[in-house]
PDB file of N, CA and C in Angstrom:
ATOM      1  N   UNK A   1     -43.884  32.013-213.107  1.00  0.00           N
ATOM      2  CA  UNK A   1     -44.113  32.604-211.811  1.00  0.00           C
ATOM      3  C   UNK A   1     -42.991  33.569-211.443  1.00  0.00           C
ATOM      4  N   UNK A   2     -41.516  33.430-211.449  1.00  0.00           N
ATOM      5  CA  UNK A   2     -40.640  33.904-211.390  1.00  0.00           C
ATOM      6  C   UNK A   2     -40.484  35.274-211.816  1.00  0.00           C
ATOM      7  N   UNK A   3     -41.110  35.468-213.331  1.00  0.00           N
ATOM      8  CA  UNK A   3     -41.521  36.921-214.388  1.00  0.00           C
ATOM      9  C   UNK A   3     -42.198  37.788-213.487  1.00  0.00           C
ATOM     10  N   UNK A   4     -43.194  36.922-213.135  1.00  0.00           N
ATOM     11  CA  UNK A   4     -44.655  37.721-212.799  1.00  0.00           C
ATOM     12  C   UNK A   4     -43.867  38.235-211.610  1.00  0.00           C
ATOM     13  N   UNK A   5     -43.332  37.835-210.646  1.00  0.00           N
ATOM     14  CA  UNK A   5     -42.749  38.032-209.421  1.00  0.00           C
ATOM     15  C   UNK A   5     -42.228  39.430-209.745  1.00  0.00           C
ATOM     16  N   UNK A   6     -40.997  39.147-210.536  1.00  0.00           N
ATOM     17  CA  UNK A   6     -39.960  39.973-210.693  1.00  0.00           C
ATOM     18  C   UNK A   6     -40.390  41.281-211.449  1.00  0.00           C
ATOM     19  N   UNK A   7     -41.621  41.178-212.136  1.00  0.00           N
ATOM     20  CA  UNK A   7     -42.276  42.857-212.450  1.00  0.00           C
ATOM     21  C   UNK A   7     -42.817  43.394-211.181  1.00  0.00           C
ATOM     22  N   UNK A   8     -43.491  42.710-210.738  1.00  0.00           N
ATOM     23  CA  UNK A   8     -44.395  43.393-209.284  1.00  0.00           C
ATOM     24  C   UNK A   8     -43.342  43.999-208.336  1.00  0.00           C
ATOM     25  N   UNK A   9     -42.392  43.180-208.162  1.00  0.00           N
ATOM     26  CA  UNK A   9     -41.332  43.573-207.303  1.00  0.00           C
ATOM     27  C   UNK A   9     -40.124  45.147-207.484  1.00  0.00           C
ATOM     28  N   UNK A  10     -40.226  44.798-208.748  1.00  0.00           N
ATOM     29  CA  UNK A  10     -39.527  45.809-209.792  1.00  0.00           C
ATOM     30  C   UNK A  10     -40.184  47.041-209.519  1.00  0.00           C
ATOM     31  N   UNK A  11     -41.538  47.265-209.604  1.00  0.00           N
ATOM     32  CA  UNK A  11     -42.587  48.309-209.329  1.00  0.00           C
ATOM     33  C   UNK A  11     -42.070  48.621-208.165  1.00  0.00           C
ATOM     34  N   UNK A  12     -42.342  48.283-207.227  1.00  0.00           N
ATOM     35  CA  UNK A  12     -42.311  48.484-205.537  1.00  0.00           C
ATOM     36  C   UNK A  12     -40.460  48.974-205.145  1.00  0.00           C
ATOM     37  N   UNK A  13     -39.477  48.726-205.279  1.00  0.00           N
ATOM     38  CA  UNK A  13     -38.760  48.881-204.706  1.00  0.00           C
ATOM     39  C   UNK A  13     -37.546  49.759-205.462  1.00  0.00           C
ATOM     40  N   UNK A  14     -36.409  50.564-204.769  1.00  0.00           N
ATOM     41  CA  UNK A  14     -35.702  51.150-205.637  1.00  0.00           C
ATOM     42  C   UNK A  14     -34.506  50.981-205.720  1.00  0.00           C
ATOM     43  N   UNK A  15     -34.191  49.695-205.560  1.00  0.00           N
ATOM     44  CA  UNK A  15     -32.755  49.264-206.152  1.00  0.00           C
ATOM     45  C   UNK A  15     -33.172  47.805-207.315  1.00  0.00           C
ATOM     46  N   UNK A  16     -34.240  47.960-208.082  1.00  0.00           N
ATOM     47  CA  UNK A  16     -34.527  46.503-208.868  1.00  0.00           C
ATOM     48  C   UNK A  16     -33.141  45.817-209.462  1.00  0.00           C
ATOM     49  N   UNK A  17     -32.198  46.398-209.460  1.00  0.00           N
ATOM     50  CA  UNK A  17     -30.840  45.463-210.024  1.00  0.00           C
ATOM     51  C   UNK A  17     -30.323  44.597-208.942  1.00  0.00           C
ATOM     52  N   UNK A  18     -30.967  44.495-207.486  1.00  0.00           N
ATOM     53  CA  UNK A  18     -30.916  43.758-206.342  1.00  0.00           C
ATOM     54  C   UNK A  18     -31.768  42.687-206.242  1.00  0.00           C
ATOM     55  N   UNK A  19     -32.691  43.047-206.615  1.00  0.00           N
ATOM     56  CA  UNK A  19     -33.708  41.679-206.806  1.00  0.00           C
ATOM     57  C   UNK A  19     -33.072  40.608-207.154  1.00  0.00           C
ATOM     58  N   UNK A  20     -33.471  39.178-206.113  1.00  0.00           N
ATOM     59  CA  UNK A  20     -32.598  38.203-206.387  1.00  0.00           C
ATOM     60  C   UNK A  20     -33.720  37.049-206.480  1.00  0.00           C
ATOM     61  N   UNK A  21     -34.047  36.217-207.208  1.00  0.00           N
ATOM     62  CA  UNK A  21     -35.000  35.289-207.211  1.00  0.00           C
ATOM     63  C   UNK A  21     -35.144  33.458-207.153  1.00  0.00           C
ATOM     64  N   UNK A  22     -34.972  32.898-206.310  1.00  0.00           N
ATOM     65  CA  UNK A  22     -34.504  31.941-206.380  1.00  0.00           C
ATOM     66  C   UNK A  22     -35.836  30.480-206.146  1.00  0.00           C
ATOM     67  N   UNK A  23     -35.689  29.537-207.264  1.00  0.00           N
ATOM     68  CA  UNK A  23     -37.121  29.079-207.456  1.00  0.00           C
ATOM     69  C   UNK A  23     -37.270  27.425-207.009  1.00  0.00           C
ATOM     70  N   UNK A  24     -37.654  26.481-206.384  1.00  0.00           N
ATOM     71  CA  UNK A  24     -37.355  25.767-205.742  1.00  0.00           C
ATOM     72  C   UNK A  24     -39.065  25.218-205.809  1.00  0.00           C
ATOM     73  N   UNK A  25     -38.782  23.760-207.080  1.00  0.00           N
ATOM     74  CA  UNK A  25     -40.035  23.540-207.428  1.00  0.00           C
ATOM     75  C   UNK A  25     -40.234  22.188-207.089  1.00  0.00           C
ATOM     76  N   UNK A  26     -41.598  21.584-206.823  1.00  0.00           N
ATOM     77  CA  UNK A  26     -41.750  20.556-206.401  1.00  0.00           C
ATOM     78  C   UNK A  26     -42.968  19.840-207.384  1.00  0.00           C
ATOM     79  N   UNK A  27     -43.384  18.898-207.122  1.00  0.00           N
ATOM     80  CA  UNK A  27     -44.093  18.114-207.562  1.00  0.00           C
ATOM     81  C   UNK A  27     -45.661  18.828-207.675  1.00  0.00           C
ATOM     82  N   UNK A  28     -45.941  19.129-206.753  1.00  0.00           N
ATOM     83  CA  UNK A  28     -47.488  20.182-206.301  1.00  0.00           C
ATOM     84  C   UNK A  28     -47.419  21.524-206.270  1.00  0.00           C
ATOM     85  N   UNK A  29     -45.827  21.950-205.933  1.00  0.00           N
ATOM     86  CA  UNK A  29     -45.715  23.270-205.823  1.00  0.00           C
ATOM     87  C   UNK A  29     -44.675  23.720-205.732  1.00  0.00           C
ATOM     88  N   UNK A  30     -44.442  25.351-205.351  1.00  0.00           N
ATOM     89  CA  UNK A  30     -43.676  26.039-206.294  1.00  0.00           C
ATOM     90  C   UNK A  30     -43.233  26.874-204.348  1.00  0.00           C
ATOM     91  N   UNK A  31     -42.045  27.257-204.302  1.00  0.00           N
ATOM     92  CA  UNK A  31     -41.215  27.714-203.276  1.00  0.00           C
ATOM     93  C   UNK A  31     -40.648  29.032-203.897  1.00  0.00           C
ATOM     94  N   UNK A  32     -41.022  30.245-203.835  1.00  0.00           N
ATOM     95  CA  UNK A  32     -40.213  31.199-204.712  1.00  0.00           C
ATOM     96  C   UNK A  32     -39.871  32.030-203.530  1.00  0.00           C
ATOM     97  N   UNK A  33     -38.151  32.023-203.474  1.00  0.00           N
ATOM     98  CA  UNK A  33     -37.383  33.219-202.300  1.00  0.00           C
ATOM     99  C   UNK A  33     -36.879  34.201-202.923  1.00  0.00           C
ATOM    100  N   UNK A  34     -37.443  35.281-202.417  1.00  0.00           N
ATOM    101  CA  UNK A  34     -37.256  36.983-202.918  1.00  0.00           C
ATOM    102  C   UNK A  34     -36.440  37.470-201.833  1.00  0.00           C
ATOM    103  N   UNK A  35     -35.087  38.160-202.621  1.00  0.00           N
ATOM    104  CA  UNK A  35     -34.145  38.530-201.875  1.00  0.00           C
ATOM    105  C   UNK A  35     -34.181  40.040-202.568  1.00  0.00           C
ATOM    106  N   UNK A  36     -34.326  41.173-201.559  1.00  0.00           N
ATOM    107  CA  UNK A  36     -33.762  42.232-202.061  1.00  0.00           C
ATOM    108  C   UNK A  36     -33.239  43.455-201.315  1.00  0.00           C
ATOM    109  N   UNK A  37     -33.069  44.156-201.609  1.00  0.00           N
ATOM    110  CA  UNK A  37     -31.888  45.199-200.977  1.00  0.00           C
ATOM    111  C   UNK A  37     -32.509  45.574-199.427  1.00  0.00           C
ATOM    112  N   UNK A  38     -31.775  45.809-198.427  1.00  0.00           N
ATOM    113  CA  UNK A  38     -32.239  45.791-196.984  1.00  0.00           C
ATOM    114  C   UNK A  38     -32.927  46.912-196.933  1.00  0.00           C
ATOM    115  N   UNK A  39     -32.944  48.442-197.937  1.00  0.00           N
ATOM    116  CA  UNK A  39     -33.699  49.450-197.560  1.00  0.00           C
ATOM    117  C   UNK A  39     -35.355  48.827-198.199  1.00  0.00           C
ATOM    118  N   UNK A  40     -35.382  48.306-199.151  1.00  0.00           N
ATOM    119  CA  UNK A  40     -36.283  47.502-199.957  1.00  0.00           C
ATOM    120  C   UNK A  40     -37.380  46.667-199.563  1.00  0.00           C
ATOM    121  N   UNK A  41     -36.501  46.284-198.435  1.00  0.00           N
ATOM    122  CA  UNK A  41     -37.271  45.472-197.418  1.00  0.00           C
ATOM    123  C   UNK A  41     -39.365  45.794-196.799  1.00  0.00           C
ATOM    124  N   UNK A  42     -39.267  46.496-196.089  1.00  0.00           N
ATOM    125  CA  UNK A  42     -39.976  47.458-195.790  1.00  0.00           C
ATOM    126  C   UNK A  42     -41.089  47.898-197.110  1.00  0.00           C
ATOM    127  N   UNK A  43     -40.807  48.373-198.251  1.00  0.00           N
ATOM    128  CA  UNK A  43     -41.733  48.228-199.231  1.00  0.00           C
ATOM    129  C   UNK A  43     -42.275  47.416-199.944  1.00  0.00           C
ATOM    130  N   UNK A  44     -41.446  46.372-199.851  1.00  0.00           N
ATOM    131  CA  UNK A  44     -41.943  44.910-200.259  1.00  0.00           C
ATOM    132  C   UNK A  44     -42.998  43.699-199.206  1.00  0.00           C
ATOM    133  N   UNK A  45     -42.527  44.558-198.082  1.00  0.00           N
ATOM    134  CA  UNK A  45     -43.849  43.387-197.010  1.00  0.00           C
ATOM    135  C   UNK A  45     -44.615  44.701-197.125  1.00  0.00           C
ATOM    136  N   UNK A  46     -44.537  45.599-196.543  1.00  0.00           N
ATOM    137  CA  UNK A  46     -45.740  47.168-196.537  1.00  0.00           C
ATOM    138  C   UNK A  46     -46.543  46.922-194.958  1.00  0.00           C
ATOM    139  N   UNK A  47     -46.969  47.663-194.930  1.00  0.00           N
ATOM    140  CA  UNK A  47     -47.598  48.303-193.688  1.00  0.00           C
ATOM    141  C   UNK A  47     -48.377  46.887-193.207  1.00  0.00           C
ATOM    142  N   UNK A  48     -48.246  46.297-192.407  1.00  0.00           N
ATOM    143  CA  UNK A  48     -48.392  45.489-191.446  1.00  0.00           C
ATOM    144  C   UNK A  48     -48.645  44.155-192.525  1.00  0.00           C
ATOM    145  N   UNK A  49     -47.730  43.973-193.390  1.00  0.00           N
ATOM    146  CA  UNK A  49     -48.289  42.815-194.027  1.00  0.00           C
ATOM    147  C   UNK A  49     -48.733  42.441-195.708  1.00  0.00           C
ATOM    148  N   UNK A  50     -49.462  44.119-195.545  1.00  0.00           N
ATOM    149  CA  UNK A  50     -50.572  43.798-196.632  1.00  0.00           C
ATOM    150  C   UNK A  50     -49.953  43.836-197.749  1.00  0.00           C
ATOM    151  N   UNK A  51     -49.140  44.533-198.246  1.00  0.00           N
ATOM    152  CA  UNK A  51     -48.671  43.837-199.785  1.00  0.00           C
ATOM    153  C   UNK A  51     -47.634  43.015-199.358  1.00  0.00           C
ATOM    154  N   UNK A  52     -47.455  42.354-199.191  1.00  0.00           N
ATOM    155  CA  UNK A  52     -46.609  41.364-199.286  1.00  0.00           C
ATOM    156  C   UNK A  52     -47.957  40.281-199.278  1.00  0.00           C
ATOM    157  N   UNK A  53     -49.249  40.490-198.435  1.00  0.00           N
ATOM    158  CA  UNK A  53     -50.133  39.507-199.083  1.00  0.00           C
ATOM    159  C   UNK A  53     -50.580  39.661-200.137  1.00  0.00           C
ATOM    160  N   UNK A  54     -50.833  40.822-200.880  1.00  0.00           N
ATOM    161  CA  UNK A  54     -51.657  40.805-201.854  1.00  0.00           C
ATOM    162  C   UNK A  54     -50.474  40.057-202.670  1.00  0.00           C
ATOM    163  N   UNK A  55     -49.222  40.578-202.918  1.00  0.00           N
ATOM    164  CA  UNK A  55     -48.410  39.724-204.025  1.00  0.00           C
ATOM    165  C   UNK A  55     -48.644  38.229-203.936  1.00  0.00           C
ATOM    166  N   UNK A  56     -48.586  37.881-202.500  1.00  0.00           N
ATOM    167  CA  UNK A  56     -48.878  36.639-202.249  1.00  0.00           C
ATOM    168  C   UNK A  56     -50.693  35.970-203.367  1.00  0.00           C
ATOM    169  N   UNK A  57     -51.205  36.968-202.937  1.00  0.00           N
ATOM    170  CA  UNK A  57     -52.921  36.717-202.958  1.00  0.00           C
ATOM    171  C   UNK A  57     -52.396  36.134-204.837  1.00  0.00           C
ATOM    172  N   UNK A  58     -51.727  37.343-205.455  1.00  0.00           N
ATOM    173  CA  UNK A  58     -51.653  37.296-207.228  1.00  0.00           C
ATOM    174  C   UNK A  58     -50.892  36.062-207.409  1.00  0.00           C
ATOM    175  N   UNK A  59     -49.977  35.769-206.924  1.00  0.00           N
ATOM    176  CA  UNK A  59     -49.171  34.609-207.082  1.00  0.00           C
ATOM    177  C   UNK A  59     -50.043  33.030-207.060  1.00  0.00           C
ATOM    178  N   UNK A  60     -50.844  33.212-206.041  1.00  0.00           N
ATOM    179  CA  UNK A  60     -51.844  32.196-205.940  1.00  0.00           C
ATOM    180  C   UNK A  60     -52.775  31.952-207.172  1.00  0.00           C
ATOM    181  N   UNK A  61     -53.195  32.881-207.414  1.00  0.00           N
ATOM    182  CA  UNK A  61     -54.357  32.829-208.376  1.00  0.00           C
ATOM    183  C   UNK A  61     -53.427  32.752-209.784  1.00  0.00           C
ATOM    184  N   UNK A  62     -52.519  33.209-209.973  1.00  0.00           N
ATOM    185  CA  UNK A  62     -51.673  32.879-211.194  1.00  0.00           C
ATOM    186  C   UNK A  62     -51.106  31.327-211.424  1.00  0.00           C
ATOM    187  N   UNK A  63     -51.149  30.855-209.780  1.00  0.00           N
ATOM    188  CA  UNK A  63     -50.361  29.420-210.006  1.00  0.00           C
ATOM    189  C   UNK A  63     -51.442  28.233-209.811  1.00  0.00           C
ATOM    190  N   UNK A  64     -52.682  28.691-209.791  1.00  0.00           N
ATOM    191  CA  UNK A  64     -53.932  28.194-209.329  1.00  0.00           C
ATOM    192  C   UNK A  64     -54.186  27.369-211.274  1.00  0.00           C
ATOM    193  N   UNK A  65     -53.733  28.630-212.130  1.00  0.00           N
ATOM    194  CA  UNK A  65     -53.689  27.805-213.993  1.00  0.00           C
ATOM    195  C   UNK A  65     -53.107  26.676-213.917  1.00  0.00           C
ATOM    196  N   UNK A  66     -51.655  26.825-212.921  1.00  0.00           N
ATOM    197  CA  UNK A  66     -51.283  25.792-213.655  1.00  0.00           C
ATOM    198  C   UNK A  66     -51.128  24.601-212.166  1.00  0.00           C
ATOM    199  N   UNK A  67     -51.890  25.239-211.786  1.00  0.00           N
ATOM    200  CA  UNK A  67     -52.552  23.426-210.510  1.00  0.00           C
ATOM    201  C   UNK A  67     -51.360  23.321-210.026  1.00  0.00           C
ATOM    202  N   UNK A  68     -50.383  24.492-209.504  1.00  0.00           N
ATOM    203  CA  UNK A  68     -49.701  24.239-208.006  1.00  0.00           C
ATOM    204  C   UNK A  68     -49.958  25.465-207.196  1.00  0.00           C
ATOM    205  N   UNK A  69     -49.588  25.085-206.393  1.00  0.00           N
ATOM    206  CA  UNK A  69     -49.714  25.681-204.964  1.00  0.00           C
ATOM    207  C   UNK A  69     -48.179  26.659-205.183  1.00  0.00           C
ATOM    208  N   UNK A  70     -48.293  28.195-204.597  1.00  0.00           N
ATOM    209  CA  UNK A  70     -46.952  28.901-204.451  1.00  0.00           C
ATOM    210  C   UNK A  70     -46.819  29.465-203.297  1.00  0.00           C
ATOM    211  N   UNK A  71     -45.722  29.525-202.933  1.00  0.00           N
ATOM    212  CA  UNK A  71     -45.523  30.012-201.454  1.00  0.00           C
ATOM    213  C   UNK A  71     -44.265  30.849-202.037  1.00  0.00           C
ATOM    214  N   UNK A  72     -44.083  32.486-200.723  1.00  0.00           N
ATOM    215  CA  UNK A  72     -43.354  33.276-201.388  1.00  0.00           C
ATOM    216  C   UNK A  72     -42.506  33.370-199.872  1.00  0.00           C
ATOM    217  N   UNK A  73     -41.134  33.649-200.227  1.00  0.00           N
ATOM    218  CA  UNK A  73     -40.753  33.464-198.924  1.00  0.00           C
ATOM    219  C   UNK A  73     -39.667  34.434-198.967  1.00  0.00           C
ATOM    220  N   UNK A  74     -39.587  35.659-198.174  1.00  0.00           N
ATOM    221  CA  UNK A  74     -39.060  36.986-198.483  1.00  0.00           C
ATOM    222  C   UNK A  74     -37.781  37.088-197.664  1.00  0.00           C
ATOM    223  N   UNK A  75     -36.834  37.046-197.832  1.00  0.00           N
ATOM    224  CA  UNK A  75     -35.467  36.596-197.009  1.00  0.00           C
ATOM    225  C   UNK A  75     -35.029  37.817-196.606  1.00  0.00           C
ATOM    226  N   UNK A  76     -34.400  38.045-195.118  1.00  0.00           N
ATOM    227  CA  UNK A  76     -33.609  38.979-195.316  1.00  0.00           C
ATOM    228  C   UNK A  76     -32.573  39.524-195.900  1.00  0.00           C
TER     229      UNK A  76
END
């Protein structure tokens, strides 16, 4: 999950050597906090939301194989 994260993210923003990923796993599911550069910010949630859901939407359906639940949690 972490990979998959860290290409999508890589795409979208323009400091990728800031990308910080930190993974926090549980029994059912998966906690992944995306830290990245403060101008970065802004292209990574997107216009009212929506990519930051769709990454969300891919993350789901990727972690849906392996029968946990992921939640993405975008830090300042």
């Amino acid at each position: 999950m972490q990979d998959l994260l860290k290409n999508i993210v890589q795409a979208l923003v323009d400091n990728p050597e800031q990308i910080k990923i930190t993974t926090v796993e549980g029994k059912h599911s998966i906690i992944l906090e995306l830290k990245v550069a403060k101008e970065d910010i802004g292209k990574v949630i997107g216009k009212q939301g929506r990519t930051a859901h769709a990454v969300r939407t891919i993350l789901g359906a990727a972690s849906a194989k392996i029968k946990k639940r992921t939640t993405l949690e975008i830090i300042d």
